[in-house]
PDB file of N, CA and C in Angstrom:
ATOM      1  N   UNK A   1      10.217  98.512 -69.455  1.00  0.00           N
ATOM      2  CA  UNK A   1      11.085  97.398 -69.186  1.00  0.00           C
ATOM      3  C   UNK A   1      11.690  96.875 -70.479  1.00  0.00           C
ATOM      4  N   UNK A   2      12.687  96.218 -70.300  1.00  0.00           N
ATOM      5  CA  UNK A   2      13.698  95.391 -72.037  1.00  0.00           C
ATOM      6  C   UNK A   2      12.339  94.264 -71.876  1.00  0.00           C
ATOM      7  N   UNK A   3      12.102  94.086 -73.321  1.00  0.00           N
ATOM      8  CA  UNK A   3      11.860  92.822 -73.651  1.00  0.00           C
ATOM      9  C   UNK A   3      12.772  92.439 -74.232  1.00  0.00           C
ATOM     10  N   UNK A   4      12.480  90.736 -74.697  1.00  0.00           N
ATOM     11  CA  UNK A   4      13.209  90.029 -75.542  1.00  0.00           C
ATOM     12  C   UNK A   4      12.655  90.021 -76.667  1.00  0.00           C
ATOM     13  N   UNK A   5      13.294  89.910 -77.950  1.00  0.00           N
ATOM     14  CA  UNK A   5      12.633  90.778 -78.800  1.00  0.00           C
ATOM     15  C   UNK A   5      12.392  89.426 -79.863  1.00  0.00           C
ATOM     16  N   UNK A   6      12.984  88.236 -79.715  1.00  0.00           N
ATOM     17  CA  UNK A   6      12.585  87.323 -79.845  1.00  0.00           C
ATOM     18  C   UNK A   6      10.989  86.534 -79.696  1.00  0.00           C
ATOM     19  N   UNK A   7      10.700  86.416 -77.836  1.00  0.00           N
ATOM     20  CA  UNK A   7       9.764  86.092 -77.420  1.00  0.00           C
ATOM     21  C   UNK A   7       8.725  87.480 -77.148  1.00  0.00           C
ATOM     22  N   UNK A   8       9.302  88.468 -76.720  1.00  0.00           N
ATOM     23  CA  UNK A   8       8.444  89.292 -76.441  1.00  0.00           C
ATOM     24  C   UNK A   8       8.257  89.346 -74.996  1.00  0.00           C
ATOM     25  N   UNK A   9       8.679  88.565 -74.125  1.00  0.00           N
ATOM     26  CA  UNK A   9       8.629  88.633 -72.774  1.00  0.00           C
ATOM     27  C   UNK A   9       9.849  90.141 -72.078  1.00  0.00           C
ATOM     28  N   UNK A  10       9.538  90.093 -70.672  1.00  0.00           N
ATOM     29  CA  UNK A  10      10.228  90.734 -70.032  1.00  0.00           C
ATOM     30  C   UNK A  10      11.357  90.129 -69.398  1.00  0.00           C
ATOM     31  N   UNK A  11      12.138  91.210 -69.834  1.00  0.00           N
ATOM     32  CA  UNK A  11      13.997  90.312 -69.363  1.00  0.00           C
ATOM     33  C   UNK A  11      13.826  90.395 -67.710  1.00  0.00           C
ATOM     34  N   UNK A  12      14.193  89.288 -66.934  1.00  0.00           N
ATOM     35  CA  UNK A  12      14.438  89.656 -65.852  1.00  0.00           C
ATOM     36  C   UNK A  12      16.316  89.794 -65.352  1.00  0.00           C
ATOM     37  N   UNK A  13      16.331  90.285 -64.215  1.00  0.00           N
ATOM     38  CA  UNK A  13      17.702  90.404 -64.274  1.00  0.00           C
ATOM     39  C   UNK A  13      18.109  88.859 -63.188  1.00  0.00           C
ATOM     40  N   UNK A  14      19.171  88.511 -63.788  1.00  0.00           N
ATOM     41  CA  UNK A  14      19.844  87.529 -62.971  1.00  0.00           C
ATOM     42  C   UNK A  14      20.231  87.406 -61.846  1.00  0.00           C
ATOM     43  N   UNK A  15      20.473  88.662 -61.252  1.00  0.00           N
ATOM     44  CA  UNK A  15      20.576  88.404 -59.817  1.00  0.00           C
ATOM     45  C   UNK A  15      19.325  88.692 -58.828  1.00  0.00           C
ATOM     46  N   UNK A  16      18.698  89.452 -59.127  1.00  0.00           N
ATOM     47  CA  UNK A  16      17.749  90.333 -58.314  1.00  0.00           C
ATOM     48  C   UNK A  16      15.760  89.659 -58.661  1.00  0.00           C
ATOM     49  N   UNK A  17      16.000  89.308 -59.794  1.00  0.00           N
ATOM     50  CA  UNK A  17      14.518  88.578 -60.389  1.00  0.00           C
ATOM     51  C   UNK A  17      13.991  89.701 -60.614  1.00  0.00           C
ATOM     52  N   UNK A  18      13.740  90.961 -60.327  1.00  0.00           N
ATOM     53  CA  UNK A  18      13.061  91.753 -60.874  1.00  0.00           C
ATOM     54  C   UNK A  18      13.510  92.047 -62.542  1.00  0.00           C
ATOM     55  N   UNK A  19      12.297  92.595 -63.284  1.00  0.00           N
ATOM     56  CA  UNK A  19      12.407  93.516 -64.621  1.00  0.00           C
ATOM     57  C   UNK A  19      13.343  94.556 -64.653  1.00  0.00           C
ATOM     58  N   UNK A  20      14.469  94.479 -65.777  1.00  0.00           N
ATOM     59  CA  UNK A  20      15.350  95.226 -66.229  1.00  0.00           C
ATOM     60  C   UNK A  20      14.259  96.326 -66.717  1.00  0.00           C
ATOM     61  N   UNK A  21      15.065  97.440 -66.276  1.00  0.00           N
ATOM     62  CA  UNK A  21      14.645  99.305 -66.689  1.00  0.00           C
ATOM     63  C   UNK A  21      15.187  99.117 -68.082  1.00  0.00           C
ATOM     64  N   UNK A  22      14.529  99.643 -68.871  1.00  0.00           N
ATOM     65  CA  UNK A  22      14.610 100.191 -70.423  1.00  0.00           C
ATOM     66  C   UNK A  22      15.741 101.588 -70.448  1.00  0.00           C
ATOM     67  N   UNK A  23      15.156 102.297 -69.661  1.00  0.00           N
ATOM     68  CA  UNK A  23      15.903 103.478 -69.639  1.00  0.00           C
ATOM     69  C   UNK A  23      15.618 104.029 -67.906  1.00  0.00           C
ATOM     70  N   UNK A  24      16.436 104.662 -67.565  1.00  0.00           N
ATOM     71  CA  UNK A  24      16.848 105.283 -66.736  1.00  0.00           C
ATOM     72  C   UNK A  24      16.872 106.513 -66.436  1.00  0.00           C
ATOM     73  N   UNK A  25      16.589 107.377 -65.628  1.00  0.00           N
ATOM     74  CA  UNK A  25      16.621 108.591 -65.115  1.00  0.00           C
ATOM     75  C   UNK A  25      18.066 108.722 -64.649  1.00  0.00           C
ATOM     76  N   UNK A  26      18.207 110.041 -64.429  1.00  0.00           N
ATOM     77  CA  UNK A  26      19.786 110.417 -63.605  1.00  0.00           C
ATOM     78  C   UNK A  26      18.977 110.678 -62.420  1.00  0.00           C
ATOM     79  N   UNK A  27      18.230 111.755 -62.760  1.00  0.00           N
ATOM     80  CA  UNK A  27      17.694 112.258 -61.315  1.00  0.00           C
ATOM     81  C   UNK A  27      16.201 112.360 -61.329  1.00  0.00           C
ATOM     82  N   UNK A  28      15.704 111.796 -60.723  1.00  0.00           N
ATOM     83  CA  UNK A  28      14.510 111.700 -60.224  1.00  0.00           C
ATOM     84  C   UNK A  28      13.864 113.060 -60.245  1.00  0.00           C
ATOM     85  N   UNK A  29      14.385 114.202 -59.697  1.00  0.00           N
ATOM     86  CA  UNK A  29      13.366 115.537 -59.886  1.00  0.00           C
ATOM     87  C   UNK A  29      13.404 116.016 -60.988  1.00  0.00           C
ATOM     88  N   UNK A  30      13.190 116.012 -61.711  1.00  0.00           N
ATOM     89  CA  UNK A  30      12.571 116.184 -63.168  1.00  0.00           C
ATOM     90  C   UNK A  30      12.187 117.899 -62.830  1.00  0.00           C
ATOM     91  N   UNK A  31      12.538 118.548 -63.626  1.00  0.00           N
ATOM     92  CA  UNK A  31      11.730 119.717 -63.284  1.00  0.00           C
ATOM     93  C   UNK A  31      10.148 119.439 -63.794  1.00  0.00           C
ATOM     94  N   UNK A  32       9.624 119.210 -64.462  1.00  0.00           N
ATOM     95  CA  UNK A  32       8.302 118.346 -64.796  1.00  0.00           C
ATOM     96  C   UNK A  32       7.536 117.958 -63.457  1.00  0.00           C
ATOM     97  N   UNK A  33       8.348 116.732 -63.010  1.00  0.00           N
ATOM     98  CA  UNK A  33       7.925 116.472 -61.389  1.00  0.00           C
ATOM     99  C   UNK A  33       7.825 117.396 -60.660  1.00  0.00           C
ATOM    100  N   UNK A  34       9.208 118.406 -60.260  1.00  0.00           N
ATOM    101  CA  UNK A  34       9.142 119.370 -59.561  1.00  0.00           C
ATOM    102  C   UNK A  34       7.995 120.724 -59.660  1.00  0.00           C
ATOM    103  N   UNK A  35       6.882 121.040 -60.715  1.00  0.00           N
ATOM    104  CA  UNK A  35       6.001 121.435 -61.140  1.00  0.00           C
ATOM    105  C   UNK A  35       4.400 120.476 -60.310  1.00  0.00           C
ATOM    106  N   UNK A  36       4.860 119.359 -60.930  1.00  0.00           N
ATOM    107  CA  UNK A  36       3.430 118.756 -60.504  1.00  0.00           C
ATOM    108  C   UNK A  36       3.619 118.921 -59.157  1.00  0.00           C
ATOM    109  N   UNK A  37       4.356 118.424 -58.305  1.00  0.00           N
ATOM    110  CA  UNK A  37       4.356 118.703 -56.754  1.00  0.00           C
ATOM    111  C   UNK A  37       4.073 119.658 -56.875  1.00  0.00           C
ATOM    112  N   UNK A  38       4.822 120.662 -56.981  1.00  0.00           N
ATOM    113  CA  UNK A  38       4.230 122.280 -57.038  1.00  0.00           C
ATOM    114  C   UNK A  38       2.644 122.175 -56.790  1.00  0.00           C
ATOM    115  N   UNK A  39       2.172 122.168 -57.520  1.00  0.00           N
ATOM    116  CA  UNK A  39       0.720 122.205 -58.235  1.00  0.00           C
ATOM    117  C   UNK A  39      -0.239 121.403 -57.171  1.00  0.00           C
ATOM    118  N   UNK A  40       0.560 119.986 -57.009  1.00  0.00           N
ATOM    119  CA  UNK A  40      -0.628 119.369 -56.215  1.00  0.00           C
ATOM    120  C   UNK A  40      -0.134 119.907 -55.264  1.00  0.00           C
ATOM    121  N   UNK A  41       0.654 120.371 -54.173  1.00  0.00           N
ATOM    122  CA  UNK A  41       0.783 121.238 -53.034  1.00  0.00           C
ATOM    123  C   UNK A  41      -0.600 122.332 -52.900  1.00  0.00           C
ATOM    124  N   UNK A  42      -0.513 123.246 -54.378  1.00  0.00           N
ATOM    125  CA  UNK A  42      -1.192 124.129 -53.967  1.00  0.00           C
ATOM    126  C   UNK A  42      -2.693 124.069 -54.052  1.00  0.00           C
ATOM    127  N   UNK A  43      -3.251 123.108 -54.434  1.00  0.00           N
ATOM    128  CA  UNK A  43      -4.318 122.673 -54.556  1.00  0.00           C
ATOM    129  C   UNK A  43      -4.337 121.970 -53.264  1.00  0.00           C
ATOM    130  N   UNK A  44      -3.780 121.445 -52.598  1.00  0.00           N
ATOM    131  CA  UNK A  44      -4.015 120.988 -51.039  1.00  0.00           C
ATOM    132  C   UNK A  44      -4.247 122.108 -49.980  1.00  0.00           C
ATOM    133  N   UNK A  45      -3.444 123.248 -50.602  1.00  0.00           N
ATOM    134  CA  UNK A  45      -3.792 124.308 -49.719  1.00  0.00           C
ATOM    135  C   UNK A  45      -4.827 124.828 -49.681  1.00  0.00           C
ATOM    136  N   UNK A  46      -5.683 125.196 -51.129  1.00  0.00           N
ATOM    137  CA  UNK A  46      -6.389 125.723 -51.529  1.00  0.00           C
ATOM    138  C   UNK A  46      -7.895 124.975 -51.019  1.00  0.00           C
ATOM    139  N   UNK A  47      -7.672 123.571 -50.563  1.00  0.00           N
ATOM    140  CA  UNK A  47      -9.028 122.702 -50.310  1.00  0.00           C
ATOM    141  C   UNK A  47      -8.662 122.743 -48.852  1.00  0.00           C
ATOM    142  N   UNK A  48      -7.911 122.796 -48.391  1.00  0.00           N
ATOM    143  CA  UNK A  48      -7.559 122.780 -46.732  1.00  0.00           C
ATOM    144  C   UNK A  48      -8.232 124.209 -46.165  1.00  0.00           C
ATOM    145  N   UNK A  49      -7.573 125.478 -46.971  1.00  0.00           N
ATOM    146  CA  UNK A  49      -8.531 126.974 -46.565  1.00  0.00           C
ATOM    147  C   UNK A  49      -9.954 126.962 -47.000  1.00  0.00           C
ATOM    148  N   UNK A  50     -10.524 125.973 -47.960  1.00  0.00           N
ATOM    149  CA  UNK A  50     -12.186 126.155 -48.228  1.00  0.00           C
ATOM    150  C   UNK A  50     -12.908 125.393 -47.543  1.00  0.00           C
ATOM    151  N   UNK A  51     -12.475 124.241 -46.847  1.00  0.00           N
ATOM    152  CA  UNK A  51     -12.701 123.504 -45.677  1.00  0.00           C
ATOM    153  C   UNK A  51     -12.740 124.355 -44.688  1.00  0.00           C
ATOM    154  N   UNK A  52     -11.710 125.021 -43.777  1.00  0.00           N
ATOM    155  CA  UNK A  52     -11.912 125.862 -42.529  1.00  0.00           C
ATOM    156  C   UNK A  52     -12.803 127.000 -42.690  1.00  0.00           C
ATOM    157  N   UNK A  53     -12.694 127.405 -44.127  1.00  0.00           N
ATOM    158  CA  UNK A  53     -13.382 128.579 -44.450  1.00  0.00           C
ATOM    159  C   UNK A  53     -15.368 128.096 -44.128  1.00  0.00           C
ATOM    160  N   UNK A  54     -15.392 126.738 -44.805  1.00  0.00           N
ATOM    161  CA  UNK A  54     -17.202 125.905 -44.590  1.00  0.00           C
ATOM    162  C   UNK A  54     -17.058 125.821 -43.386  1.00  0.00           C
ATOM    163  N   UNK A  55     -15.638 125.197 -42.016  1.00  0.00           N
ATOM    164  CA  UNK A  55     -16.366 124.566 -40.782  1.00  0.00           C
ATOM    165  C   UNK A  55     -16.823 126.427 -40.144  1.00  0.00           C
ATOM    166  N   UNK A  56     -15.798 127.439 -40.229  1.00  0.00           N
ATOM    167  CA  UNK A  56     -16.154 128.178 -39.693  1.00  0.00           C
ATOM    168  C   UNK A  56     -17.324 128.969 -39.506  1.00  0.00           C
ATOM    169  N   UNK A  57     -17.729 128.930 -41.169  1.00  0.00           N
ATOM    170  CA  UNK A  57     -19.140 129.468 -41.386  1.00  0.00           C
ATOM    171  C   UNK A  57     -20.302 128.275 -40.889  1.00  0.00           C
ATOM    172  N   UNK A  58     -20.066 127.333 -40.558  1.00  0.00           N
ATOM    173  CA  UNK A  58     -21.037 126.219 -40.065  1.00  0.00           C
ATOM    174  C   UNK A  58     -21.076 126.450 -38.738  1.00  0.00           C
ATOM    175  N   UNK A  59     -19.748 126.769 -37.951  1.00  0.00           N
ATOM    176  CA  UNK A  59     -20.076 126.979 -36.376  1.00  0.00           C
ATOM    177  C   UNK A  59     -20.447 128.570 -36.190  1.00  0.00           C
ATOM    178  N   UNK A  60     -19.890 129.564 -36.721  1.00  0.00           N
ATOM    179  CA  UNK A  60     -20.708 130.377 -36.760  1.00  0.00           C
ATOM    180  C   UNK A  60     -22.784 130.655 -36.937  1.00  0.00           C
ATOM    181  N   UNK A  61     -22.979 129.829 -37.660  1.00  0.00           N
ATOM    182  CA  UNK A  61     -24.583 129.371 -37.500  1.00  0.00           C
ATOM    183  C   UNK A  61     -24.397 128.834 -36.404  1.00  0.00           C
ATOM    184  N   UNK A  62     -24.233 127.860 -36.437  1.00  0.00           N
ATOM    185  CA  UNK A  62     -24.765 126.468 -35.243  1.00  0.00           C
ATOM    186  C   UNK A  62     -24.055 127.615 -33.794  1.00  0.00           C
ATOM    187  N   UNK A  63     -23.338 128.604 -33.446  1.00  0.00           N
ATOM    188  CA  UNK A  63     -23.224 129.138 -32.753  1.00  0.00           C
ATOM    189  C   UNK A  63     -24.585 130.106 -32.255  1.00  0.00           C
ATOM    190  N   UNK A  64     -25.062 130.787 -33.559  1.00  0.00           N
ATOM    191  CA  UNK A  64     -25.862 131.964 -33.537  1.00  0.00           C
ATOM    192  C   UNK A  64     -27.472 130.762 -33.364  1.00  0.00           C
ATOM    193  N   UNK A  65     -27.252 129.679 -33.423  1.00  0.00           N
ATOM    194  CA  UNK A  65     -28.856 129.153 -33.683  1.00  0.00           C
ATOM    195  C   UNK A  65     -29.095 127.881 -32.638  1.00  0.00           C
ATOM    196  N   UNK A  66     -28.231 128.107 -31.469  1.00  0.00           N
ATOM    197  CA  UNK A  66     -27.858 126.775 -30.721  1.00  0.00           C
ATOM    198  C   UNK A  66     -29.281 126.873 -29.899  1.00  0.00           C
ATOM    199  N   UNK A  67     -29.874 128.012 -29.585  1.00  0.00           N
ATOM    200  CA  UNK A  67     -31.124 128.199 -28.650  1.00  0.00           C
ATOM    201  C   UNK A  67     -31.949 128.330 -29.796  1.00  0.00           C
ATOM    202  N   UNK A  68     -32.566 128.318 -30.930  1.00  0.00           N
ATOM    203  CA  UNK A  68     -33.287 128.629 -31.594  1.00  0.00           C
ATOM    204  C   UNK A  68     -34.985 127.413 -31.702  1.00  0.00           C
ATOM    205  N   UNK A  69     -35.641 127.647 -30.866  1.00  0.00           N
ATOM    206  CA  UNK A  69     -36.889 126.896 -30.949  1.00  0.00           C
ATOM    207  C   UNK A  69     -37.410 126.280 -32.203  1.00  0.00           C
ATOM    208  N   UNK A  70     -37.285 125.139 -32.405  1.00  0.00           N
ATOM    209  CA  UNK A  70     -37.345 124.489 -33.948  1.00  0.00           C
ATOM    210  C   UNK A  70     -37.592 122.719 -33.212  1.00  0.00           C
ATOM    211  N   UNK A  71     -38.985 122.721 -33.591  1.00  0.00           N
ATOM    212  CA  UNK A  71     -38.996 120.727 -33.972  1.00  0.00           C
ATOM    213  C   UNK A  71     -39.222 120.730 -35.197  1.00  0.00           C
ATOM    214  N   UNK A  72     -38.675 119.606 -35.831  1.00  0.00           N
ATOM    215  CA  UNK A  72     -38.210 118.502 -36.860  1.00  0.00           C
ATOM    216  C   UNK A  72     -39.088 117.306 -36.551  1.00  0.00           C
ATOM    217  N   UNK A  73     -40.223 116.909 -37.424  1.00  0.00           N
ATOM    218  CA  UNK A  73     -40.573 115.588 -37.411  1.00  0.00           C
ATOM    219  C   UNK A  73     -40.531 115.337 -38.584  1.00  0.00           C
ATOM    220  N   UNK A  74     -40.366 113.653 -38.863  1.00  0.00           N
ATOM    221  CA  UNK A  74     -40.744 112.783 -39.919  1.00  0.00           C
ATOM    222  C   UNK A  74     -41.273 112.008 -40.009  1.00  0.00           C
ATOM    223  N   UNK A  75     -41.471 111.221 -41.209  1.00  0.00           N
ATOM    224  CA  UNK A  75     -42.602 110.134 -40.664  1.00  0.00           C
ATOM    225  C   UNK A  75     -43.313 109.980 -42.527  1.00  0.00           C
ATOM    226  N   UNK A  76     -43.352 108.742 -42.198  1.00  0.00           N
ATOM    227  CA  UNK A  76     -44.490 108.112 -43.540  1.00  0.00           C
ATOM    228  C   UNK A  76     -46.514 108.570 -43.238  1.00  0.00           C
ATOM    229  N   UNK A  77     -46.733 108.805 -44.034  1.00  0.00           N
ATOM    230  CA  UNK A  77     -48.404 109.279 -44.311  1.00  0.00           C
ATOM    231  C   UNK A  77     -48.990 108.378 -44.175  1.00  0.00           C
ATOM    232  N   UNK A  78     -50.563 108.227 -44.302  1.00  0.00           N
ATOM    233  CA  UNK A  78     -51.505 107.003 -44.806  1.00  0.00           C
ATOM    234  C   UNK A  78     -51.212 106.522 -46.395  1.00  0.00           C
ATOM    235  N   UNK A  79     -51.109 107.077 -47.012  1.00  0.00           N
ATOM    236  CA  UNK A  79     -50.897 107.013 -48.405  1.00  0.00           C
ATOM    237  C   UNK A  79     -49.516 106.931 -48.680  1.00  0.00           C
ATOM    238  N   UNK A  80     -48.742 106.336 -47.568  1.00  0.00           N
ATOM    239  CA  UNK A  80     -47.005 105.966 -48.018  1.00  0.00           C
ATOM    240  C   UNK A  80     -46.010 107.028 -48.684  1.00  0.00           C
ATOM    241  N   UNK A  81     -46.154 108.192 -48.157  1.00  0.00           N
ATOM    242  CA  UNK A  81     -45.264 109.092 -48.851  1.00  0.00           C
ATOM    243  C   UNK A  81     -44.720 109.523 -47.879  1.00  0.00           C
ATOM    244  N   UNK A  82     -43.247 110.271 -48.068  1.00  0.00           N
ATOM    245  CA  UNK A  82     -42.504 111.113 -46.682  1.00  0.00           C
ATOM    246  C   UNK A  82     -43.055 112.282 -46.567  1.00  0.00           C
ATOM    247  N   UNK A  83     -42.804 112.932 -44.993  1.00  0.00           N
ATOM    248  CA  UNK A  83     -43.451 114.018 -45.102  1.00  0.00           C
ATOM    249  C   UNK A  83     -42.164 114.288 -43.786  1.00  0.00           C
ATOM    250  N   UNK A  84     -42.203 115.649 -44.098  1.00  0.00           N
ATOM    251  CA  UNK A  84     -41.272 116.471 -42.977  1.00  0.00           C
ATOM    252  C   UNK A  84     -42.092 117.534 -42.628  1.00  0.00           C
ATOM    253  N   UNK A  85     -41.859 117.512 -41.336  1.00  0.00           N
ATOM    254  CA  UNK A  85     -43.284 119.039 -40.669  1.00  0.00           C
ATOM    255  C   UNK A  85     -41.957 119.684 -39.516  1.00  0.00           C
ATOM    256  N   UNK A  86     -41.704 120.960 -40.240  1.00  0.00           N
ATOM    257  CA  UNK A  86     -40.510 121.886 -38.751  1.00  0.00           C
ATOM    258  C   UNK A  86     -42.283 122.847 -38.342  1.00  0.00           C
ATOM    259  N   UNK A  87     -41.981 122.804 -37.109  1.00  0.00           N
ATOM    260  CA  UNK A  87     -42.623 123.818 -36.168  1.00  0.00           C
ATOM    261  C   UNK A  87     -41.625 124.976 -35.689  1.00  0.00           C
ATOM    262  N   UNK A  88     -41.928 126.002 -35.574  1.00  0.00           N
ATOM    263  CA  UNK A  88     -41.183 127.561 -35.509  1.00  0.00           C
ATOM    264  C   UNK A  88     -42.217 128.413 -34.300  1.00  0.00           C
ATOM    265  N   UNK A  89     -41.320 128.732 -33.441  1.00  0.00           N
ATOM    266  CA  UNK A  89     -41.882 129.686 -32.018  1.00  0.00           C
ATOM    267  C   UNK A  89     -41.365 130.877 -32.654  1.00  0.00           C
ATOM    268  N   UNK A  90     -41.995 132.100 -32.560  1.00  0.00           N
ATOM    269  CA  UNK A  90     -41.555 133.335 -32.485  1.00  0.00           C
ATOM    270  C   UNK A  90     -41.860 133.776 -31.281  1.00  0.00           C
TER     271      UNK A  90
END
């Protein structure tokens, strides 16, 4: 933004009240910009396919293990510690 070089404050503009631009762009796409989009695009892609790539391999288990005989208990001890006990049928 212009300051005043006097006070050091920010010029506002007279009609609008907002802060006067220092400098100005012509055009907004910058090839610079046009890069970073680039970039963060492909990194969205890249976390979007390693996501489907985890749910698939997750329903693939939970597909293959939906009947699989398994209890899960938990629970605090006499002596206040956690304890987890799985039981397994063959």
């Amino acid at each position: 933004f212009q300051t005043d070089p006097v006070t050091g404050r920010v010029v506002l503009d007279s009609i609008t009240g907002k802060p006067k631009a220092a400098t100005y762009e012509r055009n907004r796409n910058t090839p610079a910009r046009i890069a970073a989009r680039r970039t963060h695009y492909e990194d969205w892609i890249a976390a979007i396919l390693f996501n489907h790539l985890i749910s698939a391999a997750d329903a693939y288990v939970a597909a293959n293990l939906w009947d699989f005989p398994v209890n899960v208990k938990g629970g605090i001890s006499a002596r206040h510690s956690a304890q987890v006990v799985a039981t397994l049928q063959w």
